[in-house]
Structure formats: structure tokens, C-alpha cells
N, C-alpha and C. Protein backbone atom coordinates (compact mmCIF):
# COMPACT_ATOMS: atom_id res chain seq x y z
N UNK A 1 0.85 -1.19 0.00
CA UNK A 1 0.00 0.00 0.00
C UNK A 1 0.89 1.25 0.00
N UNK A 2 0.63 2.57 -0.92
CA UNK A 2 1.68 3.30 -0.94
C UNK A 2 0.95 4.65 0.11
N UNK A 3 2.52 5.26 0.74
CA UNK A 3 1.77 6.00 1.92
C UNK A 3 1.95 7.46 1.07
N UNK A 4 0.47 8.12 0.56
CA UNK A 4 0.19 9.36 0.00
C UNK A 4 1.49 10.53 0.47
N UNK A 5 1.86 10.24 2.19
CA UNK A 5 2.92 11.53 2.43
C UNK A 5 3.58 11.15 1.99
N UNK A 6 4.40 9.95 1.75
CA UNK A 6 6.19 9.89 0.99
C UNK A 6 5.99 10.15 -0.43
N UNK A 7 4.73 9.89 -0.71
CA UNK A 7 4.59 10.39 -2.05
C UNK A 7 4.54 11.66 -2.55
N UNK A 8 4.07 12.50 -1.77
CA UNK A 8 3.60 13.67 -1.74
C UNK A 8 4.93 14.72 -1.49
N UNK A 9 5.33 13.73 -0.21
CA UNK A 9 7.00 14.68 0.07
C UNK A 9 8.30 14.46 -1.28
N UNK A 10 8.35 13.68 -1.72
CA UNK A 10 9.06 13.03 -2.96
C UNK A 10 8.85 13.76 -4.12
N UNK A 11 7.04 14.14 -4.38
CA UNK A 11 7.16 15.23 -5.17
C UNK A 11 7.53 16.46 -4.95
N UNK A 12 7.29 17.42 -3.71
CA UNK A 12 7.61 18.36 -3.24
C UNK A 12 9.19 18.67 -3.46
N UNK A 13 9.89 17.52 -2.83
CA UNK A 13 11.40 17.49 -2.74
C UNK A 13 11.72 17.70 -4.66
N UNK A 14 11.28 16.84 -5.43
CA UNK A 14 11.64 16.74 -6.56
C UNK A 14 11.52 18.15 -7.02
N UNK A 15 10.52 19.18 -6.77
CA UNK A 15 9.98 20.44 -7.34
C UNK A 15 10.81 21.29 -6.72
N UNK A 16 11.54 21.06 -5.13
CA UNK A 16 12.20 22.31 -5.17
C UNK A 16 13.41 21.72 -5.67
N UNK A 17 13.88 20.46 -5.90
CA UNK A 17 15.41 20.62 -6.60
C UNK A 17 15.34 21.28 -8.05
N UNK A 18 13.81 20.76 -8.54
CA UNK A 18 13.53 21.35 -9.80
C UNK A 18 13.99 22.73 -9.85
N UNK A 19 13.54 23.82 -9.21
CA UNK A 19 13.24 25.41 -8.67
C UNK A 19 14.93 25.44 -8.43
N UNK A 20 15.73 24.44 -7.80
CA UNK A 20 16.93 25.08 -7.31
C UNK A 20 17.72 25.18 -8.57
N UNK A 21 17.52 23.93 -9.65
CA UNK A 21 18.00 23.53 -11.24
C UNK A 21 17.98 25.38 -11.99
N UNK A 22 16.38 25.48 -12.06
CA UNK A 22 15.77 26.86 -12.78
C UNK A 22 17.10 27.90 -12.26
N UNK A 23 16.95 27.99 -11.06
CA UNK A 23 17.61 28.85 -10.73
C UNK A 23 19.04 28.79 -11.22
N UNK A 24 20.13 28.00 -10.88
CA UNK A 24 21.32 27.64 -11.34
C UNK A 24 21.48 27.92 -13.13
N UNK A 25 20.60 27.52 -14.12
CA UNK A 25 20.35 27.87 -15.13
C UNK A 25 20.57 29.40 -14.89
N UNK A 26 19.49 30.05 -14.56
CA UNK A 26 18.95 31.78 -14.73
C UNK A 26 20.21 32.63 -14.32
N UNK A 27 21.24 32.01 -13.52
CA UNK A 27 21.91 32.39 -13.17
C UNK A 27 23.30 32.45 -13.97
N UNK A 28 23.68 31.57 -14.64
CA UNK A 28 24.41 31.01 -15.61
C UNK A 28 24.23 31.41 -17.04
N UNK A 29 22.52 32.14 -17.04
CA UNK A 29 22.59 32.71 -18.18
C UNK A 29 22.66 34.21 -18.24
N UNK A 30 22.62 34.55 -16.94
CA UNK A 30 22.73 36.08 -16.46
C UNK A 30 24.60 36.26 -16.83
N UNK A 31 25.56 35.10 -15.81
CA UNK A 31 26.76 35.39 -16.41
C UNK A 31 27.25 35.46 -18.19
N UNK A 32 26.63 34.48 -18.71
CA UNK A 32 26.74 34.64 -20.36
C UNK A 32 26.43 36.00 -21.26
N UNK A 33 25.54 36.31 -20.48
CA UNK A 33 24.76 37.59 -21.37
C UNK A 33 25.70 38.49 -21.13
N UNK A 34 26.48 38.52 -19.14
CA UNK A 34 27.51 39.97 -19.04
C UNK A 34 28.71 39.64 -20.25
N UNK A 35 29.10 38.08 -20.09
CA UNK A 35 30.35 37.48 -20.72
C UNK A 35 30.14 38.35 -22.06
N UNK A 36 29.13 38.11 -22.86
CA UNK A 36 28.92 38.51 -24.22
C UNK A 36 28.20 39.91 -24.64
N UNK A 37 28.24 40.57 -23.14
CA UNK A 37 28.07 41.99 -23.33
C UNK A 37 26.23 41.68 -23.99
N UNK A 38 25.37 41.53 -23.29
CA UNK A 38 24.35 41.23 -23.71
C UNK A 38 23.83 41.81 -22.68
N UNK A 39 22.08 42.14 -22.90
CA UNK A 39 21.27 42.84 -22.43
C UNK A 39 20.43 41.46 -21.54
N UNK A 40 20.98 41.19 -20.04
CA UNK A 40 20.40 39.91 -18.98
C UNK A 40 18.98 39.49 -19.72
N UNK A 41 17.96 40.68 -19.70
CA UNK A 41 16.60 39.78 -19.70
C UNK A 41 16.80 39.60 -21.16
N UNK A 42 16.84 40.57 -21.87
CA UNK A 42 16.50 40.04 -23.32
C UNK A 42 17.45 39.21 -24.36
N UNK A 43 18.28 37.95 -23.23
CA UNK A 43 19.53 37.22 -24.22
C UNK A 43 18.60 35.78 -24.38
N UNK A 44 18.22 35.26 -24.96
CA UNK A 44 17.28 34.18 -25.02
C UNK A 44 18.18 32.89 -25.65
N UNK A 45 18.42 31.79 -24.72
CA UNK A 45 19.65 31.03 -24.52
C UNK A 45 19.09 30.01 -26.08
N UNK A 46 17.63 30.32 -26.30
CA UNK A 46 17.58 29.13 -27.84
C UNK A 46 18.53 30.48 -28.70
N UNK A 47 18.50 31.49 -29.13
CA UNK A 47 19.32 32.31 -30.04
C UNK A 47 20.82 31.91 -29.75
N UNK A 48 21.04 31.66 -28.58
CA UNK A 48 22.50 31.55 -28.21
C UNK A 48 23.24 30.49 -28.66
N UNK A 49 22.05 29.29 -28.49
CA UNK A 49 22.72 27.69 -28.95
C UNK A 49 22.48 27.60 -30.57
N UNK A 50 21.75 28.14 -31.18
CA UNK A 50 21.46 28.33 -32.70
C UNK A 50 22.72 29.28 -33.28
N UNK A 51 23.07 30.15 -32.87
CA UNK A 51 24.35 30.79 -33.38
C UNK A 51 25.55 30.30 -33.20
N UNK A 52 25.32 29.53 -31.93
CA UNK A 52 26.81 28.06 -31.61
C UNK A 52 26.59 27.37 -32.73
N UNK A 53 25.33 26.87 -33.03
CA UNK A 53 25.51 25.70 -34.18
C UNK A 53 25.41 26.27 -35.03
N UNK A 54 25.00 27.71 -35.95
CA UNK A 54 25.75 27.57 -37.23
C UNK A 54 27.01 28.30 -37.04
N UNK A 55 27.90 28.70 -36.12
CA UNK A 55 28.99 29.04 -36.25
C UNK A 55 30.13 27.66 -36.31
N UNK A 56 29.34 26.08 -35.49
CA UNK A 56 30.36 25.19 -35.77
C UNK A 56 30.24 24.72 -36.87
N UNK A 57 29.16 24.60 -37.55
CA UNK A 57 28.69 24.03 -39.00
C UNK A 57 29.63 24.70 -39.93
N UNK A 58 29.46 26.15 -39.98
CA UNK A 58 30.29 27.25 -40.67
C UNK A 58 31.85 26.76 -40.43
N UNK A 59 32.23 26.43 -39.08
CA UNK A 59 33.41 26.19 -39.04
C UNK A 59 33.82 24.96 -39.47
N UNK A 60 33.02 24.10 -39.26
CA UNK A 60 33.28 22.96 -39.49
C UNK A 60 33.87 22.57 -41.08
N UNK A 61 32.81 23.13 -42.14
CA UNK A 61 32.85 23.16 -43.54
C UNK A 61 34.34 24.12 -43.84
N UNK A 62 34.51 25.64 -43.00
CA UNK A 62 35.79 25.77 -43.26
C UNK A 62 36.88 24.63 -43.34
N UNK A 63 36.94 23.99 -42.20
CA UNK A 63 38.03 22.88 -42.13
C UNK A 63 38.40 21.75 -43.40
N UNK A 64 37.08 22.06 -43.95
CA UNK A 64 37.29 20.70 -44.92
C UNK A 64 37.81 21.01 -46.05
């Protein structure tokens, strides 16, 4: 029989490591944006990883 509180605490626990994750992210993307001289709220980390990949693609094809 499963006991509703360990269940209940298990999710709780899971949601704030979740919340502590978010945070560690938000924070990591706050340093990137100063790193790259970027404006904190408005650096949006999908633009960031899309310009990584066509700059390795780009580079990549240089190499060959």
C-alpha cells in the first residue's frame, strides 16, 4: 500500500530541486549575457545555442 505523504514529500522534494536547477540555469545565463556583453533579460539562450551551431557548422565546412 503506498503512503500518499512519501509520495507527496518526494514530489515536493523533486519540485524544489527542480526550482533550485531553474535557478542555477537563470543564473548562468545572467553570467553569459555579461560574458557577451548582452542585455540579462532580453539574451534568449535558444538564439544563443542556434548561433553556436551555425557558427560550428560554418566552421566545421571551413576545415574541410
Amino acid at each position: 500500500k503506498l503512503c500518499y505523504k512519501n509520495v507527496s514529500q518526494g514530489s515536493l522534494n523533486a519540485s524544489k530541486d527542480l526550482q533550485k536547477e531553474f535557478a542555477t540555469i537563470e543564473k548562468k545565463k545572467e553570467e553569459l549575457a555579461d560574458y557577451l556583453c548582452e542585455d540579462r533579460k532580453k539574451l534568449s539562450l535558444e538564439d544563443v545555442f542556434s548561433t553556436m551551431k551555425t557558427f560550428r557548422e560554418i566552421f566545421l565546412k571551413t576545415l574541410q
